[in-house]
C-alpha atoms as a PDB file:
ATOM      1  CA  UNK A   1     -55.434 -74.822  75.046  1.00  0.00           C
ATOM      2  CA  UNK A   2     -52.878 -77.116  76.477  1.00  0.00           C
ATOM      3  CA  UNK A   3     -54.516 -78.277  78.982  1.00  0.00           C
ATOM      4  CA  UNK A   4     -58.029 -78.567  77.549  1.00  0.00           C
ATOM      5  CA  UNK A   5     -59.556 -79.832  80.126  1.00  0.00           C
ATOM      6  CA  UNK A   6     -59.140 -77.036  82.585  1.00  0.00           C
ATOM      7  CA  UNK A   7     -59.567 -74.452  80.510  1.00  0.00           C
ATOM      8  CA  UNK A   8     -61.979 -75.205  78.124  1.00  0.00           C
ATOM      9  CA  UNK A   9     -64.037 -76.764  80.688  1.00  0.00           C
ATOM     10  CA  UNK A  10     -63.869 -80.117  78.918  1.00  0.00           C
ATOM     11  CA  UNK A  11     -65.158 -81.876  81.961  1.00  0.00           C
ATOM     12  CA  UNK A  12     -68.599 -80.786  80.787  1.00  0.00           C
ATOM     13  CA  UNK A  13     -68.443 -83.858  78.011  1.00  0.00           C
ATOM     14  CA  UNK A  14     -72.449 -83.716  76.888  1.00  0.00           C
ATOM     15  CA  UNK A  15     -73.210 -79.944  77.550  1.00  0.00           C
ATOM     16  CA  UNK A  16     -73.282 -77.271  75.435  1.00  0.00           C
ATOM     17  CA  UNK A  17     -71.631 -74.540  77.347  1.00  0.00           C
ATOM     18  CA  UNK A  18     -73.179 -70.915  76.000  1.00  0.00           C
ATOM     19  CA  UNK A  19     -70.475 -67.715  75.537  1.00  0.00           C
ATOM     20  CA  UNK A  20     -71.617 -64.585  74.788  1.00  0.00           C
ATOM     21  CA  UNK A  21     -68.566 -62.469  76.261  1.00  0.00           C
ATOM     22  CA  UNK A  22     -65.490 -61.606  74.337  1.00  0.00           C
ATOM     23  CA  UNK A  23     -63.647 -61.912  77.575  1.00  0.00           C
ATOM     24  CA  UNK A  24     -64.337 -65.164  78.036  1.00  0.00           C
ATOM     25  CA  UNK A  25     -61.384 -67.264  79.197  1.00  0.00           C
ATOM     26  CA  UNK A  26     -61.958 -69.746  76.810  1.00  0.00           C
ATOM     27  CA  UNK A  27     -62.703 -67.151  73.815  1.00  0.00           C
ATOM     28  CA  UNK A  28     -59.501 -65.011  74.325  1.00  0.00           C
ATOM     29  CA  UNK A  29     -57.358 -68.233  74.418  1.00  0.00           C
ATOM     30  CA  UNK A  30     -58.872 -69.652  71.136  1.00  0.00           C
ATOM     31  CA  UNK A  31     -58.498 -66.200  69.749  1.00  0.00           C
ATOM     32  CA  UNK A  32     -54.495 -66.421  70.979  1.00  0.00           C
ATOM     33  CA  UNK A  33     -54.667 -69.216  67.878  1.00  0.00           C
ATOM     34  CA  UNK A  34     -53.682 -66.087  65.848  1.00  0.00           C
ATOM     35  CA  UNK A  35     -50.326 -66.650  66.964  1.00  0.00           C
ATOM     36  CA  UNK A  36     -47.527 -69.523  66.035  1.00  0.00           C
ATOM     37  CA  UNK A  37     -46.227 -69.642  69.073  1.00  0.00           C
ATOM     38  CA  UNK A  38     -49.612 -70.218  70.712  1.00  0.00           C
ATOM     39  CA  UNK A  39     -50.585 -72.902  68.405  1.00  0.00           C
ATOM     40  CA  UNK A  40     -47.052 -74.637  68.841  1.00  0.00           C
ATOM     41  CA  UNK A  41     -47.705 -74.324  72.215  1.00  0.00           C
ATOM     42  CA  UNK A  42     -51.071 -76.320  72.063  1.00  0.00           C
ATOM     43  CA  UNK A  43     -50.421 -78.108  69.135  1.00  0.00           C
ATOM     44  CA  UNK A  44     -53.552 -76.775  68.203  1.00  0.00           C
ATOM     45  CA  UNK A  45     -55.333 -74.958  64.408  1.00  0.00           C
ATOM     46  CA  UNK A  46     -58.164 -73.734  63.861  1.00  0.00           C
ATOM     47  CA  UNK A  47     -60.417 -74.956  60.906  1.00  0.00           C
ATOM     48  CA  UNK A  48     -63.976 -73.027  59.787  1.00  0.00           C
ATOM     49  CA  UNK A  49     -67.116 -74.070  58.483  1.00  0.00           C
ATOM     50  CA  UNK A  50     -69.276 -76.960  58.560  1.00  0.00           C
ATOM     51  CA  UNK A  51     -68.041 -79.300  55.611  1.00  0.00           C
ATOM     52  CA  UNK A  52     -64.185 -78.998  56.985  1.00  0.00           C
ATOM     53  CA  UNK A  53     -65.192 -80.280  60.057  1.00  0.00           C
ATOM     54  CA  UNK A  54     -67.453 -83.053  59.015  1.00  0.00           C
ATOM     55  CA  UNK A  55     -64.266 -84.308  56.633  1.00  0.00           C
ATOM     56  CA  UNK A  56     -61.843 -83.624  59.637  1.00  0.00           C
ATOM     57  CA  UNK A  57     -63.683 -85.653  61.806  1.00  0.00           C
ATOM     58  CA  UNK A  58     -64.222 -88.407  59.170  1.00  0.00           C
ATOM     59  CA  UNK A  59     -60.448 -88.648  58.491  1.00  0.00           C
ATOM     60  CA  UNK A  60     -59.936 -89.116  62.622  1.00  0.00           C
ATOM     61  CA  UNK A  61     -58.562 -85.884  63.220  1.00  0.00           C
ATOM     62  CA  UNK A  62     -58.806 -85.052  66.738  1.00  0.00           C
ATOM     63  CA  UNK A  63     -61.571 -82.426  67.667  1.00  0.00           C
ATOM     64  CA  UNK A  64     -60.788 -80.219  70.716  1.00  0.00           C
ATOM     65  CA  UNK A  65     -63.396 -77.770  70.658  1.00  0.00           C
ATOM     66  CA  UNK A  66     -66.410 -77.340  68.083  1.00  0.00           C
ATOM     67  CA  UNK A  67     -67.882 -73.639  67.827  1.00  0.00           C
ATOM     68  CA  UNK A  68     -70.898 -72.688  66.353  1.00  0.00           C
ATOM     69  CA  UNK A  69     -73.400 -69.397  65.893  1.00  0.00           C
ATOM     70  CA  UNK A  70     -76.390 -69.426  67.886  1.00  0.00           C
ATOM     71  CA  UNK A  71     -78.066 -69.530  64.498  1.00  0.00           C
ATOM     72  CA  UNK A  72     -76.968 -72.689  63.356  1.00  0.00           C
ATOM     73  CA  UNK A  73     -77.793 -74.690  66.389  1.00  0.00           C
ATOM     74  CA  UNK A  74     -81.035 -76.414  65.182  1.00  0.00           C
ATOM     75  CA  UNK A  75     -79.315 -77.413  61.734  1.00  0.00           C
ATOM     76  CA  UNK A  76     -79.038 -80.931  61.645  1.00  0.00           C
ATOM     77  CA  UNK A  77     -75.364 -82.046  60.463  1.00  0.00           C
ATOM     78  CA  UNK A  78     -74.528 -78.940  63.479  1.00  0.00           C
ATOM     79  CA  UNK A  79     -76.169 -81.608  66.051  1.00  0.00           C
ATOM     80  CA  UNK A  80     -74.454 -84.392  64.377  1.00  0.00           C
ATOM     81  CA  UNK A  81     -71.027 -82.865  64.787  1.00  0.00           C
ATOM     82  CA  UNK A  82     -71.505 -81.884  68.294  1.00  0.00           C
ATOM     83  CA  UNK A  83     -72.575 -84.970  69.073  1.00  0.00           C
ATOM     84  CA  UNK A  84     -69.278 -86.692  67.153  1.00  0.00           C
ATOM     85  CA  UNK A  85     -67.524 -83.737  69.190  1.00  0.00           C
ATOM     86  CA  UNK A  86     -68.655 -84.933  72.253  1.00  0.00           C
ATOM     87  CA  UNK A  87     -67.914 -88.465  72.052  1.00  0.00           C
ATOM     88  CA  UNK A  88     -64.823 -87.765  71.210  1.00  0.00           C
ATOM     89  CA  UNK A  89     -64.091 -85.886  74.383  1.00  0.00           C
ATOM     90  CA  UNK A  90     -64.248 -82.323  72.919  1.00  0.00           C
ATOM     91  CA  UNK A  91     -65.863 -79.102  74.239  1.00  0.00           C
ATOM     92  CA  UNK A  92     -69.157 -77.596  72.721  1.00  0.00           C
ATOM     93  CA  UNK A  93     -69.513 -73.876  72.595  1.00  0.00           C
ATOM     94  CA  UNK A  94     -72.660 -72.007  71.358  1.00  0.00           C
ATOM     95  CA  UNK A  95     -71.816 -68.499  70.555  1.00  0.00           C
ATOM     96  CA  UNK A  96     -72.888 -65.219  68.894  1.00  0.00           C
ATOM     97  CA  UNK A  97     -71.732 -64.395  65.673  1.00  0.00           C
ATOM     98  CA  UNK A  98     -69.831 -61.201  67.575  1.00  0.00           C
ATOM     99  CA  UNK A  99     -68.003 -63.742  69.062  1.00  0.00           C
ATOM    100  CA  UNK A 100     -67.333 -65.838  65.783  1.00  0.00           C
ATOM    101  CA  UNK A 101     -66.919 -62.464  64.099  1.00  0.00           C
ATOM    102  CA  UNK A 102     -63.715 -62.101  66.322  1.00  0.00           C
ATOM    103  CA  UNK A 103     -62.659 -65.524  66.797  1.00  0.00           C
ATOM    104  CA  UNK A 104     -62.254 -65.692  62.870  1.00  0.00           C
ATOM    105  CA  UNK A 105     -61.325 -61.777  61.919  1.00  0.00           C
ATOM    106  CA  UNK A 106     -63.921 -61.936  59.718  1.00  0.00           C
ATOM    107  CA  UNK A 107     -67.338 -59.809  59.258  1.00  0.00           C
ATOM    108  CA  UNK A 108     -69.384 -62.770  57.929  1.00  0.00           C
ATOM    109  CA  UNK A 109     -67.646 -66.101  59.392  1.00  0.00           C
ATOM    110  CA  UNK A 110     -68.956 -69.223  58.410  1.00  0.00           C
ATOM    111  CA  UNK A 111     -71.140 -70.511  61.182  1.00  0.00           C
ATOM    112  CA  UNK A 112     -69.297 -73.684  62.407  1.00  0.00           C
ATOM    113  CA  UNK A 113     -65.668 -73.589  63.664  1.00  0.00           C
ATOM    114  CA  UNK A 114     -63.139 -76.401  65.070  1.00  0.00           C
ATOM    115  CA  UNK A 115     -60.414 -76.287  66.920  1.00  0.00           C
ATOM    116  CA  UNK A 116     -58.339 -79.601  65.755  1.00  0.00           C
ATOM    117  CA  UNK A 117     -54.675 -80.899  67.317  1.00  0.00           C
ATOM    118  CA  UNK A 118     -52.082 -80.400  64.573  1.00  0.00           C
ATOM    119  CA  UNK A 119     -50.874 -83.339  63.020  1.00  0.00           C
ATOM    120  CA  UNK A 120     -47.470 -83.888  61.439  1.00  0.00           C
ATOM    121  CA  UNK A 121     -45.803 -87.410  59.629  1.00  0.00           C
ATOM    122  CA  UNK A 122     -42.272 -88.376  60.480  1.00  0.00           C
ATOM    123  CA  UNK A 123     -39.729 -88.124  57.747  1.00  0.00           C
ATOM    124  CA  UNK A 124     -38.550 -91.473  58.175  1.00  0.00           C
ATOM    125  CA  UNK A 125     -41.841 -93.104  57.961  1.00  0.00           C
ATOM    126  CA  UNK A 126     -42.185 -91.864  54.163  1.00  0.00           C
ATOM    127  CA  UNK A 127     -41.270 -94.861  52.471  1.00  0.00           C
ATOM    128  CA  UNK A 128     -42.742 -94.052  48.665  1.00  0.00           C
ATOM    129  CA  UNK A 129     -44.021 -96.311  46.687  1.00  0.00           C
ATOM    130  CA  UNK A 130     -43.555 -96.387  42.432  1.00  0.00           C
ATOM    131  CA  UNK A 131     -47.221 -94.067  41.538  1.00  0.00           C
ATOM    132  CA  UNK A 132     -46.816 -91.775  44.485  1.00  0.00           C
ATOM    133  CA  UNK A 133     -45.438 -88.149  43.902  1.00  0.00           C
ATOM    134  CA  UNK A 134     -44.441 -86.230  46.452  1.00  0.00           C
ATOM    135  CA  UNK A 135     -43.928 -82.450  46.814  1.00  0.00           C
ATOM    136  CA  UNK A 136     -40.937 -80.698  48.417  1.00  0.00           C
ATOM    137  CA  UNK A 137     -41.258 -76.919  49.456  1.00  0.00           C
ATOM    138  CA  UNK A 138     -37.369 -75.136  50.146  1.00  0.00           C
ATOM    139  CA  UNK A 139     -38.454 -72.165  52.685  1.00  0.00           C
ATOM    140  CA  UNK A 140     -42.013 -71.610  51.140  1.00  0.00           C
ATOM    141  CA  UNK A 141     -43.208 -68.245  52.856  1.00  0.00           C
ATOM    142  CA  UNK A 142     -46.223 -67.007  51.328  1.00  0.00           C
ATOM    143  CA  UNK A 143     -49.455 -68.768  53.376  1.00  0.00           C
ATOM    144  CA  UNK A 144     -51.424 -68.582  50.196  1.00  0.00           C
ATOM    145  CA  UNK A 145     -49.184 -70.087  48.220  1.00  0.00           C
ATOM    146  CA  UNK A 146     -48.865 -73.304  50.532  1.00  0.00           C
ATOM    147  CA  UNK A 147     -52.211 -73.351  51.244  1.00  0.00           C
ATOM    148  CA  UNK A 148     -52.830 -73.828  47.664  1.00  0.00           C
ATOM    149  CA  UNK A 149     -50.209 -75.910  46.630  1.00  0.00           C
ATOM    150  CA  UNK A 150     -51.567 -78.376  49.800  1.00  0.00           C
ATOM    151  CA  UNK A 151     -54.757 -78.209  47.650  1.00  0.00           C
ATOM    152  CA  UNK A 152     -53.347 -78.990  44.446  1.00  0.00           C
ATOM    153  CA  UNK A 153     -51.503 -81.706  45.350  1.00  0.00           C
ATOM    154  CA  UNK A 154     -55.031 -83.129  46.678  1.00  0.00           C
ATOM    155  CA  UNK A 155     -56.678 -82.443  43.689  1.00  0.00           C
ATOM    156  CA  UNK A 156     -53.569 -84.007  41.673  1.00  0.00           C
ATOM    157  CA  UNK A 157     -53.750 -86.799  44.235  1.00  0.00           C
ATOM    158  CA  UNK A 158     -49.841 -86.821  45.358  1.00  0.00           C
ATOM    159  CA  UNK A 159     -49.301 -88.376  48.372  1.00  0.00           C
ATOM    160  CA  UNK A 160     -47.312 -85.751  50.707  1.00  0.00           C
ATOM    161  CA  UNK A 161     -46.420 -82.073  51.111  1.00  0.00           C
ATOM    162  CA  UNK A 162     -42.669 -81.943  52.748  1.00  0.00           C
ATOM    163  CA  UNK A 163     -41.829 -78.687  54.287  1.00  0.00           C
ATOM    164  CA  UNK A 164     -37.597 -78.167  54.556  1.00  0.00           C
ATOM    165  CA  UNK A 165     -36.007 -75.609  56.698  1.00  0.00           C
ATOM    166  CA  UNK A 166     -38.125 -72.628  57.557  1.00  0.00           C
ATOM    167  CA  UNK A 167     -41.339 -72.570  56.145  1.00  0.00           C
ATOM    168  CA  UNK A 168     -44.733 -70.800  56.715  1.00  0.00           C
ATOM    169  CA  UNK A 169     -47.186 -72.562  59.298  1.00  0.00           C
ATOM    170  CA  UNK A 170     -49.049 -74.947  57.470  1.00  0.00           C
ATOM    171  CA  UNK A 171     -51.749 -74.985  60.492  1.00  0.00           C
ATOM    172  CA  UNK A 172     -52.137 -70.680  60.248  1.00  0.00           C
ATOM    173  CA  UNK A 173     -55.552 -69.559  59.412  1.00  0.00           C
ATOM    174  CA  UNK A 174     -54.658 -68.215  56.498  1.00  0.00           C
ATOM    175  CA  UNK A 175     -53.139 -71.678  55.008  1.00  0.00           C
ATOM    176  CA  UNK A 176     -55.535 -73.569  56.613  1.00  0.00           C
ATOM    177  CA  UNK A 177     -58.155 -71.616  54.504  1.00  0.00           C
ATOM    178  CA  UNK A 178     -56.153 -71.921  51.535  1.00  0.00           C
ATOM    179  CA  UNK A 179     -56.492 -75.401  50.966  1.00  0.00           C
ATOM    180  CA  UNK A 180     -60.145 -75.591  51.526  1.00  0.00           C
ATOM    181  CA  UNK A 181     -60.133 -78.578  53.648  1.00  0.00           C
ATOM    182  CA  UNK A 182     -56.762 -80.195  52.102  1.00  0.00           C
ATOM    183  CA  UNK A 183     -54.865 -79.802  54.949  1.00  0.00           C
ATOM    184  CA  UNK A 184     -57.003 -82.350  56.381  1.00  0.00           C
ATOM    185  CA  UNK A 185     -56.718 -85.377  53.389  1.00  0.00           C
ATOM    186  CA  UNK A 186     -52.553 -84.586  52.695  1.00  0.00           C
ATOM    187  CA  UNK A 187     -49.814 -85.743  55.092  1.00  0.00           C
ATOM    188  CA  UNK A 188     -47.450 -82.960  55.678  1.00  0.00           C
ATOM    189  CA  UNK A 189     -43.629 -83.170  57.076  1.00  0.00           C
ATOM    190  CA  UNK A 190     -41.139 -81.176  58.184  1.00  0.00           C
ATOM    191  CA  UNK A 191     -37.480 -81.447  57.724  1.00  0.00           C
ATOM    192  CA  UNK A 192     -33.898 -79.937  58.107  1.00  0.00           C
ATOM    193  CA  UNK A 193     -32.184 -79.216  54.572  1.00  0.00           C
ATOM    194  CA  UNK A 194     -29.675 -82.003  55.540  1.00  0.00           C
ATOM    195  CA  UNK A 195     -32.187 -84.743  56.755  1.00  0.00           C
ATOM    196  CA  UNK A 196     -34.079 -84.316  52.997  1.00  0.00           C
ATOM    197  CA  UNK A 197     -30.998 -84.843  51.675  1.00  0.00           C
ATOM    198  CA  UNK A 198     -29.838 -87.942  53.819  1.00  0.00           C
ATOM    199  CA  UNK A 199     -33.805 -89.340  53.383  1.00  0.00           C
ATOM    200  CA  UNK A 200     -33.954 -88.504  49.446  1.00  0.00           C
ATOM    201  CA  UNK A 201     -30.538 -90.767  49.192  1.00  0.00           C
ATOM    202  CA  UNK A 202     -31.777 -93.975  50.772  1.00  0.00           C
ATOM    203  CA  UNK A 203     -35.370 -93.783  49.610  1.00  0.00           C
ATOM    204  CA  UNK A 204     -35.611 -95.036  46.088  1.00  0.00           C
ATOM    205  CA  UNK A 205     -36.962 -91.653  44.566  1.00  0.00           C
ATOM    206  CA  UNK A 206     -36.385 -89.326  41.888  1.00  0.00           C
ATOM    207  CA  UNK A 207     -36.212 -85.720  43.124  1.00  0.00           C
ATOM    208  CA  UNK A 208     -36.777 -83.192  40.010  1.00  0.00           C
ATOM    209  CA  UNK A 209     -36.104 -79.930  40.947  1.00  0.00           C
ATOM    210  CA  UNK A 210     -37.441 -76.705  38.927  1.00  0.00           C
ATOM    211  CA  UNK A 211     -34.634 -74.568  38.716  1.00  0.00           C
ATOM    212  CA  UNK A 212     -33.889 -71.617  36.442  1.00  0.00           C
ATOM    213  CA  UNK A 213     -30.378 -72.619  35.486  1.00  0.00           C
ATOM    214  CA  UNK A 214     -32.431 -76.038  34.384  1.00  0.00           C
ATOM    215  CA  UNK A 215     -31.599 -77.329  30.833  1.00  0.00           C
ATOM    216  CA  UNK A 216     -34.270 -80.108  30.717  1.00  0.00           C
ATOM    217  CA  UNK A 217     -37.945 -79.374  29.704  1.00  0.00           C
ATOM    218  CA  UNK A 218     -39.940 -80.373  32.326  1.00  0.00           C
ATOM    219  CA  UNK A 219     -42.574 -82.377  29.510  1.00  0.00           C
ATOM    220  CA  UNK A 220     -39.419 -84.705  28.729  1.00  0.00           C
ATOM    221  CA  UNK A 221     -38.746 -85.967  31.781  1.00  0.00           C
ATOM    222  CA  UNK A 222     -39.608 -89.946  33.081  1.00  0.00           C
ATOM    223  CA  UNK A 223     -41.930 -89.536  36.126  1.00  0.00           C
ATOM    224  CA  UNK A 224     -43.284 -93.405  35.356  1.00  0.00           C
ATOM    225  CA  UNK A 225     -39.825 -95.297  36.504  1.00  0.00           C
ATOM    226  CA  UNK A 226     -39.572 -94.553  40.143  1.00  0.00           C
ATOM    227  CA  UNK A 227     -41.387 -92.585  42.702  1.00  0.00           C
ATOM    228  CA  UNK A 228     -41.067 -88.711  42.424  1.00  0.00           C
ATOM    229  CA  UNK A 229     -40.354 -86.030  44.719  1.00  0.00           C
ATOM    230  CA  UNK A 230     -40.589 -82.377  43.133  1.00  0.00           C
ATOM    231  CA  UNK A 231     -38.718 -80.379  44.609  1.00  0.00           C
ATOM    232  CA  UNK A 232     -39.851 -76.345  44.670  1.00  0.00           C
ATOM    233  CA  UNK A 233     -37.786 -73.642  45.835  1.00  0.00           C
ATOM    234  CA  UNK A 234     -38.105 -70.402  47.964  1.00  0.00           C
ATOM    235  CA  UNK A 235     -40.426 -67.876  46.111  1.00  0.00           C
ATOM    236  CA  UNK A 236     -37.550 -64.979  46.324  1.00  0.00           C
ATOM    237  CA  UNK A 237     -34.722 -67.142  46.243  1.00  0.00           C
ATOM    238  CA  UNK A 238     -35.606 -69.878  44.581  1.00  0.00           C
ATOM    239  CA  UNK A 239     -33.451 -73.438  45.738  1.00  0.00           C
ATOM    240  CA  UNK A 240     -29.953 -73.034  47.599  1.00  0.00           C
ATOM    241  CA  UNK A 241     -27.009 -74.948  45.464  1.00  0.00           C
ATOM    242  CA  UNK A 242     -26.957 -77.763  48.250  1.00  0.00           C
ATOM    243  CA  UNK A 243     -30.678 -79.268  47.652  1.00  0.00           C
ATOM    244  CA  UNK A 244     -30.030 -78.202  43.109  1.00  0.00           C
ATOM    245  CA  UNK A 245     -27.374 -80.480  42.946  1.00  0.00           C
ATOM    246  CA  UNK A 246     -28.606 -84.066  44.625  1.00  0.00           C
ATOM    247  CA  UNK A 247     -31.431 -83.600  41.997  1.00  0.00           C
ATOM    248  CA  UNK A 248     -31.618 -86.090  39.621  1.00  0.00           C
ATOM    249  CA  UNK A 249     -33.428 -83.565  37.068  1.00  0.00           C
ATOM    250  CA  UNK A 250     -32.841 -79.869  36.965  1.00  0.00           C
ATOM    251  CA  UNK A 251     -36.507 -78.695  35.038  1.00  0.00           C
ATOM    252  CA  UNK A 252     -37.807 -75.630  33.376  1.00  0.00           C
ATOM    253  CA  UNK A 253     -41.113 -74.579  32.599  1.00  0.00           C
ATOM    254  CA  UNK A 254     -40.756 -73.220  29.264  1.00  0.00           C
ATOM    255  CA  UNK A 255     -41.923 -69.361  28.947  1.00  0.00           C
ATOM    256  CA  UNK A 256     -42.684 -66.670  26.320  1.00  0.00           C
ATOM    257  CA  UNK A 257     -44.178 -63.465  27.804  1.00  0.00           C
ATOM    258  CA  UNK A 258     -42.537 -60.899  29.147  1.00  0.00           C
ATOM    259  CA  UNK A 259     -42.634 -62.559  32.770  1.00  0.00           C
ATOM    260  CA  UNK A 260     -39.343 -63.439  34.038  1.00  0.00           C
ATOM    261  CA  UNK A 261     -40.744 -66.075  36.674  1.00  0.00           C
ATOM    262  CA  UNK A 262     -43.996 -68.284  37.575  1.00  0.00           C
ATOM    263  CA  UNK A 263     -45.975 -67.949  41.416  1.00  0.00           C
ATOM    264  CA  UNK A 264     -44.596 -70.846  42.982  1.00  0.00           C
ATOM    265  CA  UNK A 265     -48.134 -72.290  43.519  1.00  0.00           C
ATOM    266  CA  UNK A 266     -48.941 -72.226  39.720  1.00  0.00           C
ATOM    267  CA  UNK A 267     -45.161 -73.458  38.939  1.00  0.00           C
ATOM    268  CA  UNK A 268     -45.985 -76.632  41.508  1.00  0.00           C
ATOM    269  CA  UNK A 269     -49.576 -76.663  39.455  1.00  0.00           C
ATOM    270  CA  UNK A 270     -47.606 -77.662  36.116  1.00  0.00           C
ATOM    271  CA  UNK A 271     -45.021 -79.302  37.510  1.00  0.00           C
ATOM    272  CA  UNK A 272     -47.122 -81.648  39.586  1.00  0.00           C
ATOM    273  CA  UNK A 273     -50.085 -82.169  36.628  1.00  0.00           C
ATOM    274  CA  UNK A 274     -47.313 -83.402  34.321  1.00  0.00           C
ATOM    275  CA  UNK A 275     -45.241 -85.495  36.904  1.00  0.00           C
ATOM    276  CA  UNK A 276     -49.313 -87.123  37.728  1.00  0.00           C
ATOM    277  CA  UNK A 277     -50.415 -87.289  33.578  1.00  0.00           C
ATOM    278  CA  UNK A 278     -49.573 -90.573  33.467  1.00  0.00           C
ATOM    279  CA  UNK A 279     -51.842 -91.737  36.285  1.00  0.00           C
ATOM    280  CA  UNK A 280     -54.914 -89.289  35.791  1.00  0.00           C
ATOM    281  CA  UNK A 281     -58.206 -90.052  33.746  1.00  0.00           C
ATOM    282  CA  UNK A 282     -61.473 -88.389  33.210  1.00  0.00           C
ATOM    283  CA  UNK A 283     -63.562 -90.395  35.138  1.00  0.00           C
ATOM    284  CA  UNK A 284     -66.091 -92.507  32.558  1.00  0.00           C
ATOM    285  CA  UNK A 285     -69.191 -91.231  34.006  1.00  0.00           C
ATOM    286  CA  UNK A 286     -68.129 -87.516  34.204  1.00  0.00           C
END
């Protein structure tokens, strides 16, 4: 999918091209999506069902290919999008729902697909501002659990996801699913351990860390004064000594059951909700 034009016969721009075939060149090389190294490759992700796409393409994502079942093509927000699709310079493809079926690994995909170009933010453009909360992941492995912390910190409305060292793919189906369109509306970064560490220095924040050697509750701490990056660590290991101690707050979340540890994605949950209290309301009319 590197070179989309060639292979995905993008210099059709207006046509609906029809597959049918699982051996399709095009098919098998969105299917090779699977893989990290093929989307790395491409810089390429795959996104499914209608609403994703229609937010994707109002954010400005770029659209490489739109994919639909066979059934859907008379719907009208399906014309709309392949006609967004194609003025954008992207490939149409009507296909059967064998073909989506596999394309998806699932038994009943949703009937609209994309295939978007991956989009990260530069470290050293994040300059936060005093309201914005940021969140941190050390090593975060578990898709689910960054595809729903990527939601969360929509819903909490932070204002980035930074990914340090080795982290899941952010852009794999399975995260990509996860945050239920998020991954569209939250910048995400990546970073080295020792650039978070030089950036967090210069950049006027306050990093508090969860941490079970912490000895502050995480309800008493100032989130109001400057602006906040919460820092989360690895869900076996939890944060290395050299990102626990440039924190300016080690926090616990305070627990009574017989549990001796939260899923990360909850612990970023509370940690994030409190860190945001001061800046969320009900909305009047709700």
């Amino acid at each position: 999918m590197s070179n989309d034009r060639s292979e995905h016969g993008a210099g059709r721009v207006g046509q609906v091209k029809e597959v049918t075939s699982l051996t399709n060149p095009i098919i098998k090389d969105i299917k090779l999506l699977a893989q990290k190294k093929h989307r790395d490759e491409t810089r390429s992700f795959m996104a499914e069902g209608l609403k994703l796409v229609i937010d994707a393409l109002d954010l400005g994502w770029k659209i490489k290919t739109l994919i639909y079942a066979k059934a859907a093509k008379s719907k009208p927000h399906v014309e709309q999008v392949a006609a967004k699709t194609f003025a954008r310079g992207g490939l149409v493809l009507e296909v059967s729902e064998k073909v989506l079926s596999t394309i998806t690994r699932r038994d009943n995909p949703q009937m609209v697909v994309g295939i978007f170009e991956q989009r990260y933010r530069a470290l050293k453009e994040i300059r936060p501002q005093l309201g914005e909360t940021y969140v941190a992941l050390d090593r975060v492995r578990d898709p689910g659990n960054l595809g729903t912390i990527i939601r969360t910190a929509d819903a909490a409305g932070a204002a980035g996801i930074i990914l340090i060292g080795e982290t899941t793919d952010p852009f794999s189906l399975e995260t990509v699913r996860a945050t239920m369109g998020s991954v569209f509306a939250m910048p995400v970064v990546r970073a080295s351990a020792d650039d978070f560490v030089k950036w967090q220095k210069q950049a006027g924040v306050k990093v508090v860390a969860t941490h079970l050697a912490g000895s502050v509750d995480y309800r008493t701490i100032d989130y109001k004064s400057k602006p906040v990056v919460l820092l989360m660590g690895n869900e076996q290991a939890g944060l290395p000594e050299e990102l626990a101690r440039e924190a300016g707050a080690l926090a616990r979340i305070p627990q009574a059951g017989r549990a001796d540890s939260l899923n990360l994605a909850i612990a970023t949950g509370i940690m994030l909700f409190e860190a945001r209290r001061h800046l969320l309301a009900l909305d009047a009319g709700a």
